[in-house]
Structure formats: structure tokens, C-alpha cells
C-alpha atoms as a PDB file:
ATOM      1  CA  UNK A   1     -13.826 -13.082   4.009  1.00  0.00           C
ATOM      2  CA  UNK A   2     -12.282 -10.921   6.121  1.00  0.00           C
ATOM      3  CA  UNK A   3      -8.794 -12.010   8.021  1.00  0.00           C
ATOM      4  CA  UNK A   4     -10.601 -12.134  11.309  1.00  0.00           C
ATOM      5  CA  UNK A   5     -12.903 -14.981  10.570  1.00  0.00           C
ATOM      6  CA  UNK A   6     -10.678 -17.005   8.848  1.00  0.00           C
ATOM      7  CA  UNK A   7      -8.128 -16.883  11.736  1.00  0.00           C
ATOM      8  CA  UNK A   8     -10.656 -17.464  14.128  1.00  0.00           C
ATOM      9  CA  UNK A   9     -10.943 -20.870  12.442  1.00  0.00           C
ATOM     10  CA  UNK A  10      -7.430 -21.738  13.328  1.00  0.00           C
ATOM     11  CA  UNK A  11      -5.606 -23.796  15.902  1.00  0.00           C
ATOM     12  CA  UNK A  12      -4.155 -21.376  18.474  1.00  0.00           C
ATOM     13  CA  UNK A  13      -1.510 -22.353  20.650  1.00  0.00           C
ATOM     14  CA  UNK A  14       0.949 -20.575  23.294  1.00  0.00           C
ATOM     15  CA  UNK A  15       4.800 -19.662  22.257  1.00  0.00           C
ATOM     16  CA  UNK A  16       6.759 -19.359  25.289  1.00  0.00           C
ATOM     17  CA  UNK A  17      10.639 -18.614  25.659  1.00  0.00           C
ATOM     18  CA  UNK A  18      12.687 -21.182  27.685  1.00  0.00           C
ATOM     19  CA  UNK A  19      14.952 -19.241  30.061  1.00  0.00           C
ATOM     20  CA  UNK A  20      16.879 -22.199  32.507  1.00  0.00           C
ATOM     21  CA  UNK A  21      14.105 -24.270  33.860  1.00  0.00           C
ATOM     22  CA  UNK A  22      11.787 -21.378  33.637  1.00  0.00           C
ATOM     23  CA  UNK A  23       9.526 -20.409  30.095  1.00  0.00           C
ATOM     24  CA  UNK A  24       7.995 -16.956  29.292  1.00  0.00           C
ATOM     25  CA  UNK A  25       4.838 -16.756  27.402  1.00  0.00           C
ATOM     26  CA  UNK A  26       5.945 -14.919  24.616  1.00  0.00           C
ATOM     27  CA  UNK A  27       2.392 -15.052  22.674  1.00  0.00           C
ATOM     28  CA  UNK A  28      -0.587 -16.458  21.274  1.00  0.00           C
ATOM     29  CA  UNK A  29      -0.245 -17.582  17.916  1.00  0.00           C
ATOM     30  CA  UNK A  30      -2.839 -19.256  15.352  1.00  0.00           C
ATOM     31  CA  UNK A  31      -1.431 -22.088  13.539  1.00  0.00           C
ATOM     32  CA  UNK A  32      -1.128 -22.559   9.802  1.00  0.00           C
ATOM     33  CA  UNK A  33      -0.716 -26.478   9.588  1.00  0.00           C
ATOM     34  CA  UNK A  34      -1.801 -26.924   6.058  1.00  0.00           C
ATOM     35  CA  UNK A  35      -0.269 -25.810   2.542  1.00  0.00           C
ATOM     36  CA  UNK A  36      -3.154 -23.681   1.891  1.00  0.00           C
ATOM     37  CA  UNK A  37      -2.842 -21.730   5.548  1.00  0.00           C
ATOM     38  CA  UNK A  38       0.692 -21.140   5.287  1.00  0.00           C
ATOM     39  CA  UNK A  39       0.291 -20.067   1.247  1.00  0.00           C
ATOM     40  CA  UNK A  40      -2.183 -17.939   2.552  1.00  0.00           C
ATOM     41  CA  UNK A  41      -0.533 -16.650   5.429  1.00  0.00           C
ATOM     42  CA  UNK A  42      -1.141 -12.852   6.043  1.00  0.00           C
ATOM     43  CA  UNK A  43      -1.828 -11.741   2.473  1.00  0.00           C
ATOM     44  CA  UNK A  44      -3.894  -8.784   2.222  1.00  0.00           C
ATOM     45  CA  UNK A  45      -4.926  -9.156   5.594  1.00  0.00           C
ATOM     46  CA  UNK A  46      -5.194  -6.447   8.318  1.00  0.00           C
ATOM     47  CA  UNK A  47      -2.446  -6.579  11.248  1.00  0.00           C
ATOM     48  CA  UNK A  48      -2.270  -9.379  13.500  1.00  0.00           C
ATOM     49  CA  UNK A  49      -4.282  -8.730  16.879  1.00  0.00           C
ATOM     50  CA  UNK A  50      -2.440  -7.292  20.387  1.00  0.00           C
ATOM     51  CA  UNK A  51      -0.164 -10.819  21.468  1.00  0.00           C
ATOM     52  CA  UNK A  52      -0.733 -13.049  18.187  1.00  0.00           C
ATOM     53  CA  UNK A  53       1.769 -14.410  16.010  1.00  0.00           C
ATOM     54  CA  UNK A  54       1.221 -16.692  13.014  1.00  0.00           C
ATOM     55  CA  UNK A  55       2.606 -19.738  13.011  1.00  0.00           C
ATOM     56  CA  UNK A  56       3.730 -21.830   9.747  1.00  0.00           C
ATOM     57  CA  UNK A  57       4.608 -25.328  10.302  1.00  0.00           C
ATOM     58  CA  UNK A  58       6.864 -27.387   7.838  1.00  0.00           C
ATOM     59  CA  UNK A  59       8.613 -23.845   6.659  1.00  0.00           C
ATOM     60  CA  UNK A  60      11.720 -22.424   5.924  1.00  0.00           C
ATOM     61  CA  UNK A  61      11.564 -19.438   4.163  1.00  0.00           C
ATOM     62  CA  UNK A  62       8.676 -16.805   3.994  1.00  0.00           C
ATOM     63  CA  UNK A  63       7.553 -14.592   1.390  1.00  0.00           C
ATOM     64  CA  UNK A  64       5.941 -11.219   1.709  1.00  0.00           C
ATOM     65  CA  UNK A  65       4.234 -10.781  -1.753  1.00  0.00           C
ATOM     66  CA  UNK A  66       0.490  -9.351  -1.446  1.00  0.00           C
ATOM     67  CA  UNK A  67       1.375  -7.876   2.158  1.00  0.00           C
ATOM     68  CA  UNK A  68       0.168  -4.505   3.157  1.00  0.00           C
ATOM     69  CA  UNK A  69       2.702  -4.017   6.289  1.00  0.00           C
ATOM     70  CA  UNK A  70       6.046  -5.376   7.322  1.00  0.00           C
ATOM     71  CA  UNK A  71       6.191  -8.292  10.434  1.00  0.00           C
ATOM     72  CA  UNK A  72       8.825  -9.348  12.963  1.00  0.00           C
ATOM     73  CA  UNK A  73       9.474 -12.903  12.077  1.00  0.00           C
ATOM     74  CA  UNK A  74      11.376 -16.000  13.986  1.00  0.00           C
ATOM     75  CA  UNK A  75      12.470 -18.755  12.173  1.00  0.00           C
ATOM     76  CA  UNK A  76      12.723 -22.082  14.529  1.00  0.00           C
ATOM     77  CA  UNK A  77      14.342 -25.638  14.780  1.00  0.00           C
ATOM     78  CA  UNK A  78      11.936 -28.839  14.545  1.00  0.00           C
ATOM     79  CA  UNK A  79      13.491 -28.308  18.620  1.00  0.00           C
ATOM     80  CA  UNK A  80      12.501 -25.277  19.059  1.00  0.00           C
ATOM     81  CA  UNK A  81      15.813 -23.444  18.858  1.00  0.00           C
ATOM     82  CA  UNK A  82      15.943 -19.980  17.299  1.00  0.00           C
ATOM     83  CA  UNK A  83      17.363 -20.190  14.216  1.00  0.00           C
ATOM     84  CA  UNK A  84      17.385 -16.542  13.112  1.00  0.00           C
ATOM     85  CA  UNK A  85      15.109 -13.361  13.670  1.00  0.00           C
ATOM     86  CA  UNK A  86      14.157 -10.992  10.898  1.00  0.00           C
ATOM     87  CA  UNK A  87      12.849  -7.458  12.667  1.00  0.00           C
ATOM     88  CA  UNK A  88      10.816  -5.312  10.510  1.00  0.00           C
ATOM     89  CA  UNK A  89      11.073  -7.766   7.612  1.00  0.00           C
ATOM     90  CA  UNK A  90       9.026  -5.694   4.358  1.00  0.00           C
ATOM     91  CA  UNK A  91       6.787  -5.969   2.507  1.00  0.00           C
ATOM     92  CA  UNK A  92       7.062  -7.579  -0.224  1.00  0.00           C
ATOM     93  CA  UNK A  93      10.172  -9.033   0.677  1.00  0.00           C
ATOM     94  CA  UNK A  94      11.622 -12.867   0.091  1.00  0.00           C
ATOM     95  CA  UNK A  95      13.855 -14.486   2.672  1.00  0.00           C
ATOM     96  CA  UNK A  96      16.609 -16.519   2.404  1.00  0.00           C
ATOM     97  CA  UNK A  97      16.044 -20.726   2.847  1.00  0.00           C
ATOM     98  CA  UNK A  98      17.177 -21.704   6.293  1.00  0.00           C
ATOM     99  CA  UNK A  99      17.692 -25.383   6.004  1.00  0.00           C
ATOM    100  CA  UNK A 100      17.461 -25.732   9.829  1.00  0.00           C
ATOM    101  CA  UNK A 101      14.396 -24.502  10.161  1.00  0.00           C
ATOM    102  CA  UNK A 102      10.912 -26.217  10.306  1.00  0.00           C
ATOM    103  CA  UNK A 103       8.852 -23.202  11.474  1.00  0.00           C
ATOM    104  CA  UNK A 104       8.529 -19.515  11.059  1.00  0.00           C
ATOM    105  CA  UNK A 105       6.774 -17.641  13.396  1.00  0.00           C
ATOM    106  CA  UNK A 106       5.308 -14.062  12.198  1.00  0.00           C
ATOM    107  CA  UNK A 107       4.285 -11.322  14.521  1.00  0.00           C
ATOM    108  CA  UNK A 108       3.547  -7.317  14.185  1.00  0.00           C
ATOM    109  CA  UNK A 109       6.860  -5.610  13.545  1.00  0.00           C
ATOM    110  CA  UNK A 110       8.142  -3.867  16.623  1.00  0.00           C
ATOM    111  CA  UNK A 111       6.731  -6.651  18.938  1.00  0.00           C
ATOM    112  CA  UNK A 112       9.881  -7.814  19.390  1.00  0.00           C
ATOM    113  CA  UNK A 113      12.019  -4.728  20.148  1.00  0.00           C
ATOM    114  CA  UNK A 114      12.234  -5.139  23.525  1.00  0.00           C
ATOM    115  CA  UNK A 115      11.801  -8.728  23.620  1.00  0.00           C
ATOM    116  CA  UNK A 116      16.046  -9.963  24.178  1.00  0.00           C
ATOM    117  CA  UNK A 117      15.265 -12.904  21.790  1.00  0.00           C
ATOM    118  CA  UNK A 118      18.659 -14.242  20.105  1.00  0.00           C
ATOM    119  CA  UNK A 119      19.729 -17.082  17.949  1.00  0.00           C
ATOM    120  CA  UNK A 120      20.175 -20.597  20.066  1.00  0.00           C
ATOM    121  CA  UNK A 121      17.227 -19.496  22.560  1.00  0.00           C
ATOM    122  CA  UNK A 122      14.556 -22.110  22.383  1.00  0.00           C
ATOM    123  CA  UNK A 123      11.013 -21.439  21.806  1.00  0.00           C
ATOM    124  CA  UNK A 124       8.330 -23.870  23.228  1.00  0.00           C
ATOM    125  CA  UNK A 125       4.784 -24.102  21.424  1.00  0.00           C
ATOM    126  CA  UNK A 126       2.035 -25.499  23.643  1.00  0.00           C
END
């Protein structure tokens, strides 16, 4: 099955960046909710599509095993706070537990060069 079709059965929702009592959309993302989605995650799949993210609820660490290409990933707060961001995380790669988190968000790396994203901004996820 190829890594379009099973995203395309996902949840998608909107990530947007709080700035004051304005938000940014940020992205689309598709939602791994369940243990086998966010086991799954992006192994041996081809890149994410232009403005998509992944994102794994109930997590707090990734792991890159099985992963053809490195991501740009955003760990998060059950609150929505930015916990830490990991640009041009690699393949193959383990991250540290962050005990704060509750959700990792993973994008293409690069997407978030240019982005100004720092720890303590808050992410919303409609």
C-alpha cells in the first residue's frame, strides 16, 4: 500500500501558531490517533505532501528507524505549548523522552527554516 492511500484514510486537522489573540495556520496535518498509526508513522514512506505534517497523539519521543529522509519535528504540551523543535532530525535517529510532551508533530525538513517557531509558543490543532 502505498503511503498516499493510507494517509488519505486519516483524520486531518489544521495546526495553527497562536501569536497574541491572533493564530497562523501553520499546516495541514493527518492524525495518527492509534498505536498502530503512530508505530507506523512515516516508515518507508515517500515525503510528506506540500503543507502536511504528521501528527502523533499520546507521544513523547519519536524514532526514525526504517526512514528514507530526515523531518523537522515539534514536540508539544497536552496545551499546546512548544516543548522543543528538532530541525533536520535523521534518519534513523532516536530522540530523547520529553516528559512534557503529549504530541509530536513531524513535517518535511526545511519547512520550518523560516518559520520563527521557539520553545513556549503555543500550537493550536483544529
Amino acid at each position: 500500500m502505498s503511503k498516499k492511500i493510507y494517509l488519505e484514510n486519516y483524520k486531518t486537522k489544521e495546526i495553527f501558531l497562536k501569536k497574541g489573540d491572533k493564530k497562523e495556520k501553520l499546516c495541514n496535518s493527518y492524525v495518527a490517533d492509534s498505536f498502530w498509526k503512530r508505530f507506523r508513522g512515516l516508515m518507508m514512506a515517500p515525503e510528506l505532501p506540500e503543507n502536511f505534517s504528521l501528527l502523533l497523539t499520546k507521544t513523547n519521543s519519536i524514532h526514525m528507524f526504517f526512514m528514507n529522509y530526515p523531518l523537522d519535528i515539534i514536540f508539544i504540551s497536552k496545551n499546546g505549548e512548544i516543548i522543543d523543535i528538532l530541525e533536520n532530525f535523521p534518519k534513523r535517529a532516536l530522540s530523547k523522552i520529553y516528559s512534557k510532551a503529549s504530541f509530536a508533530i513531524e513535517l518535511k525538513a526545511g519547512f520550518l527554516k523560516n518559520k520563527n517557531l521557539a520553545k513556549g509558543d503555543i500550537l493550536i490543532i483544529e
